[in-house]
Protein backbone atom coordinates (compact mmCIF):
# COMPACT_ATOMS: atom_id res chain seq x y z
CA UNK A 1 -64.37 179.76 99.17
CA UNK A 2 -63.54 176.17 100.36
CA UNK A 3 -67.00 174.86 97.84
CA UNK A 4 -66.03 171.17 96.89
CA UNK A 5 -65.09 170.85 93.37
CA UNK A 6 -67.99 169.07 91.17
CA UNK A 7 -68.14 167.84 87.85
CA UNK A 8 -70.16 168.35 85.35
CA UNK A 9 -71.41 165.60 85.08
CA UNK A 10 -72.02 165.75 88.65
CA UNK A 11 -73.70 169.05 88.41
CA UNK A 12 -76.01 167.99 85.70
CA UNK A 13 -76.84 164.76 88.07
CA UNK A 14 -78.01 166.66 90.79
CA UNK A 15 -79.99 169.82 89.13
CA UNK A 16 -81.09 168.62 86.37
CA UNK A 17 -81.59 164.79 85.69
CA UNK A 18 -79.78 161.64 86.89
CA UNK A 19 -79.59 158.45 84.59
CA UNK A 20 -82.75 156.35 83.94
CA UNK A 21 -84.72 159.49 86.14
CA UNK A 22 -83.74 158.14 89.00
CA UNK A 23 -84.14 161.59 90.47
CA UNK A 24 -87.06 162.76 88.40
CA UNK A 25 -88.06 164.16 85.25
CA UNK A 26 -88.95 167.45 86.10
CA UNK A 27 -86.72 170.52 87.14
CA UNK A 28 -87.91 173.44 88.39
CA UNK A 29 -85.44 176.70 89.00
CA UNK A 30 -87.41 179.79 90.41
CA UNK A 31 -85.65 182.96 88.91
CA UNK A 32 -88.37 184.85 90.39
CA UNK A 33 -86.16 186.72 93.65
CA UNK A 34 -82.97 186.80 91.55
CA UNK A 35 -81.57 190.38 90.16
CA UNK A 36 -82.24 190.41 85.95
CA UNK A 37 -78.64 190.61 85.48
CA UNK A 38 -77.55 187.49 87.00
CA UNK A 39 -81.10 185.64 86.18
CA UNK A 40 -80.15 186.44 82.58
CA UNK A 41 -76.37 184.77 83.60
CA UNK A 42 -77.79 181.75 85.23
CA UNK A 43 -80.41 181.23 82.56
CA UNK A 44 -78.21 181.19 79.55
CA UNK A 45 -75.58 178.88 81.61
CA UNK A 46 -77.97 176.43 82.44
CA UNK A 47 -79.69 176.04 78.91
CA UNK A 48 -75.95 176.02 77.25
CA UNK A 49 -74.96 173.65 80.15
CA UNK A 50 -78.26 171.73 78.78
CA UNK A 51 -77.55 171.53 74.57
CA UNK A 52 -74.08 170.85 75.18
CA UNK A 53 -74.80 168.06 77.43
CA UNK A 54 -77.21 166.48 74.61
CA UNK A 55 -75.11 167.14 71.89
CA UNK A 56 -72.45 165.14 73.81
CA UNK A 57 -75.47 162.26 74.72
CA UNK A 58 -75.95 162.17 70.70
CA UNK A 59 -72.53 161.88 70.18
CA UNK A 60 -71.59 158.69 72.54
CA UNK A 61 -74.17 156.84 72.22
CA UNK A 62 -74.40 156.37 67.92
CA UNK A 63 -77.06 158.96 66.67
CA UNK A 64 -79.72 158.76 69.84
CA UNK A 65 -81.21 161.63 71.61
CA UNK A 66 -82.61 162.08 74.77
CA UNK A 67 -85.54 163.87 73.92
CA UNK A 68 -85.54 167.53 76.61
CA UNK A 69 -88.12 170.30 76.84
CA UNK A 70 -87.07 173.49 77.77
CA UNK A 71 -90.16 175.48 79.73
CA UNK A 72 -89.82 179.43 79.77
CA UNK A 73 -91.96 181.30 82.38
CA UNK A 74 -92.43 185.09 81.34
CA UNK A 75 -89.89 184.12 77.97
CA UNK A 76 -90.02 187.38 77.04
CA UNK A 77 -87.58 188.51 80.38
CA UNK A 78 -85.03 186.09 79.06
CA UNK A 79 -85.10 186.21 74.65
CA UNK A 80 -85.57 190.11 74.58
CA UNK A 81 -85.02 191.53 71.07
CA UNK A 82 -81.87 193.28 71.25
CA UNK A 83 -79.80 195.22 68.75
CA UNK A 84 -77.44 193.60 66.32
CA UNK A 85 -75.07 196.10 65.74
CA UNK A 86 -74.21 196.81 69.56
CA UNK A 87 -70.42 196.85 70.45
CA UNK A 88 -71.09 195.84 73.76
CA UNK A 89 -73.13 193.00 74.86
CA UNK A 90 -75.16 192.84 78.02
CA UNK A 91 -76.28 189.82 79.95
CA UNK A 92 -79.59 190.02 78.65
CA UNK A 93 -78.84 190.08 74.70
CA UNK A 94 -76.03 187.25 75.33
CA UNK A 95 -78.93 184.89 77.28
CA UNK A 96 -81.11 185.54 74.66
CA UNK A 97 -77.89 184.49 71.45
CA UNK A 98 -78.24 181.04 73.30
CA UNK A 99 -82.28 180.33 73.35
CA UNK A 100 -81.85 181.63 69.59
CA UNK A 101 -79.14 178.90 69.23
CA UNK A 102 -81.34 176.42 70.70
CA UNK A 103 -84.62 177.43 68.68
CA UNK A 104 -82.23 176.75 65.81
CA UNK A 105 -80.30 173.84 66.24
CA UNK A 106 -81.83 172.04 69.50
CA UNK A 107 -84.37 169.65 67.79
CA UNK A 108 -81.38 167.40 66.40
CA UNK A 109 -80.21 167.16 69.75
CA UNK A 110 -83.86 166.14 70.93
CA UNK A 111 -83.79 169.97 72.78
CA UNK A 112 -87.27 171.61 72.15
CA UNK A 113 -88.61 174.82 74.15
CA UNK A 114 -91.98 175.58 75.23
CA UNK A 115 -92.34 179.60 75.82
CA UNK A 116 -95.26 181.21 77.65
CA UNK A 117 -95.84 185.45 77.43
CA UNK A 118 -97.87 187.80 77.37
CA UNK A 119 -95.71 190.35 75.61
CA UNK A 120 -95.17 188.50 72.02
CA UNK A 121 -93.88 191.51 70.82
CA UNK A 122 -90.89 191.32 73.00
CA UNK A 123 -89.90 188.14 71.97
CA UNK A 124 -86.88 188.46 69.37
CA UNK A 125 -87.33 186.97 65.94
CA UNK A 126 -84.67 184.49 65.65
CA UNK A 127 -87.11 182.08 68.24
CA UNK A 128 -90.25 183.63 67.06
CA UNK A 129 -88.73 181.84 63.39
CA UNK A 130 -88.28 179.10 64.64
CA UNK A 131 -91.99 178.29 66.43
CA UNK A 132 -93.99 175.08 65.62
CA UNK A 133 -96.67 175.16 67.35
CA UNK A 134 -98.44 178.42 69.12
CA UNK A 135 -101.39 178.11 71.78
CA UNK A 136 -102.36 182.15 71.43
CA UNK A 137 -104.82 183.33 74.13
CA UNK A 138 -106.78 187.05 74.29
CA UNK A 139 -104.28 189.43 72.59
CA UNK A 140 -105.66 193.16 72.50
CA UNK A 141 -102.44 194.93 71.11
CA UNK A 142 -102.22 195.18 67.44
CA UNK A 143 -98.65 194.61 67.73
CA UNK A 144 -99.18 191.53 69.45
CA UNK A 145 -101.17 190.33 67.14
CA UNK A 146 -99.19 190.96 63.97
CA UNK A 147 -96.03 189.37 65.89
CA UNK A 148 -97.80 186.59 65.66
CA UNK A 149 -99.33 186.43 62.09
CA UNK A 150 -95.70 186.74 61.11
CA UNK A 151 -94.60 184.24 63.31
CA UNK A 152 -97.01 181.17 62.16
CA UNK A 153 -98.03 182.70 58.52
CA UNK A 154 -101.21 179.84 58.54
CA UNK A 155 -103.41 182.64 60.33
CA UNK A 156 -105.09 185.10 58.54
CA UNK A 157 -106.18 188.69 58.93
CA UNK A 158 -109.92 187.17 59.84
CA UNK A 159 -109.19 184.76 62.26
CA UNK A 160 -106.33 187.74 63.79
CA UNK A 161 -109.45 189.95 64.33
CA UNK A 162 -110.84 187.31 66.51
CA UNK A 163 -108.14 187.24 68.79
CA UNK A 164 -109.42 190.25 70.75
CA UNK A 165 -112.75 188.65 71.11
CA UNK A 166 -111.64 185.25 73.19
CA UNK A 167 -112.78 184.18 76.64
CA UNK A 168 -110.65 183.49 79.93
CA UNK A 169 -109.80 179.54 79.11
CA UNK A 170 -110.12 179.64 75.36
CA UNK A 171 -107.12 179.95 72.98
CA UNK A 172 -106.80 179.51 69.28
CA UNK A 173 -104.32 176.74 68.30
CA UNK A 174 -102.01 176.86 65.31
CA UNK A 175 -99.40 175.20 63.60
CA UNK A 176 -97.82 172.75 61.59
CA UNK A 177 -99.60 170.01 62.16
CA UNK A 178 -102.78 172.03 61.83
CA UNK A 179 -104.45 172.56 58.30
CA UNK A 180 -106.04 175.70 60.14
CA UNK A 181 -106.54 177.53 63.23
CA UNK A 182 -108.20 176.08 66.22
CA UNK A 183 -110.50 177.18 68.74
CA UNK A 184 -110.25 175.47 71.97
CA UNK A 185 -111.23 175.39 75.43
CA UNK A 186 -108.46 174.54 77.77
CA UNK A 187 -110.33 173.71 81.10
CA UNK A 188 -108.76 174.97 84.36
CA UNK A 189 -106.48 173.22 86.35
CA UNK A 190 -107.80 171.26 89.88
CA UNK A 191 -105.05 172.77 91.29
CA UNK A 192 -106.20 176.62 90.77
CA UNK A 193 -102.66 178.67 90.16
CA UNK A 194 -102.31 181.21 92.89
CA UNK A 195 -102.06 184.15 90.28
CA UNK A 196 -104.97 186.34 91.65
CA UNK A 197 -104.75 190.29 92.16
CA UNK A 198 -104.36 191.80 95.55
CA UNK A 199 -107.73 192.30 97.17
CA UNK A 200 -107.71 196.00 98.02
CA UNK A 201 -111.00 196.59 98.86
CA UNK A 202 -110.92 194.16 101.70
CA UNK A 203 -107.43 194.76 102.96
CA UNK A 204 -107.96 198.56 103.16
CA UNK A 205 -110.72 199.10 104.84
């Protein structure tokens, strides 16, 4: 409706990194207000938009990458298992085919993403595969926790039991480039995240 025509080149320019950084290195694209449907849409667009973009980068200019991270707020809204043998696919299982594309193929493109949940469960295999490196705070569901002895394979039934057990701050790191599981403190931010519970007591009286 009369919207000037923009390239994609363009686009990427102005949402999500111009050459040398010249308009920063950081994007952030709030989902939060948007209907699932179309946030499922707009988030599979924008991470294709994003590996085909790279693979392109790697292509014209000999072999380099430019190395991208890929940060996923509440992942498990966006790579939802899904069923394979579905006729139909909705919005949510087709967002979810590209982050499993990506968790597969994006590190030779320099891609990488970084997924934060609290429902591991949720998260669909094909990424859960595909994991490096997993910073695992308090879990208290059993299926939680067995997601995620499958995912990594380096943690064992012992050091699953402890899960249950950690402290606001503390998280258990493990990986590849860790012989074994880590406990660590991760101290909080200056800036305290504005992720507190309603205060009924005070606001119903």
């Amino acid at each position: 409706d009369g919207a000037e025509e923009m390239s994609l080149d363009g686009w990427l320019s102005d949402y999500i990194g111009d050459n040398n950084s010249s308009n920063g290195t950081v994007t952030v694209i709030d989902l939060s207000l948007v209907p699932a449907e179309i946030a499922h849409i707009i988030a599979a667009t924008i991470a294709r938009m994003t590996l085909e973009s790279l693979q392109r980068y790697r292509r014209m200019n000999q072999g380099q990458v430019l190395p991208t991270v890929l940060v996923m707020e509440e992942a498990h809204t966006f790579v939802k298992r899904y069923k394979d043998d579905t006729e139909y696919h909705n919005s949510s299982s087709i967002c979810c085919q590209v982050f499993e594309k990506i968790a597969r193929e994006g590190r030779k493109f320099g891609l990488n993403i970084c997924l934060a949940t609290q429902r591991p469960r949720d998260i669909t295999e094909g990424v859960l595969s595909q994991l490096g490196t997993l910073i695992v705070h308090r879990l208290t569901n059993d299926r939680d926790r067995e997601i995620v002895e499958r995912a990594c394979g380096e943690i064992d039934k012992a050091a699953s039991d402890f899960l249950p057990s950690l402290q606001p701050g503390e998280a258990v790191l493990i990986g590849n480039d860790f012989p074994i599981p880590l406990t660590i403190n991760i101290h909080q931010p200056s800036i305290i995240p504005n992720s507190a519970g309603a205060d009924f007591q005070n606001k119903w009286i």
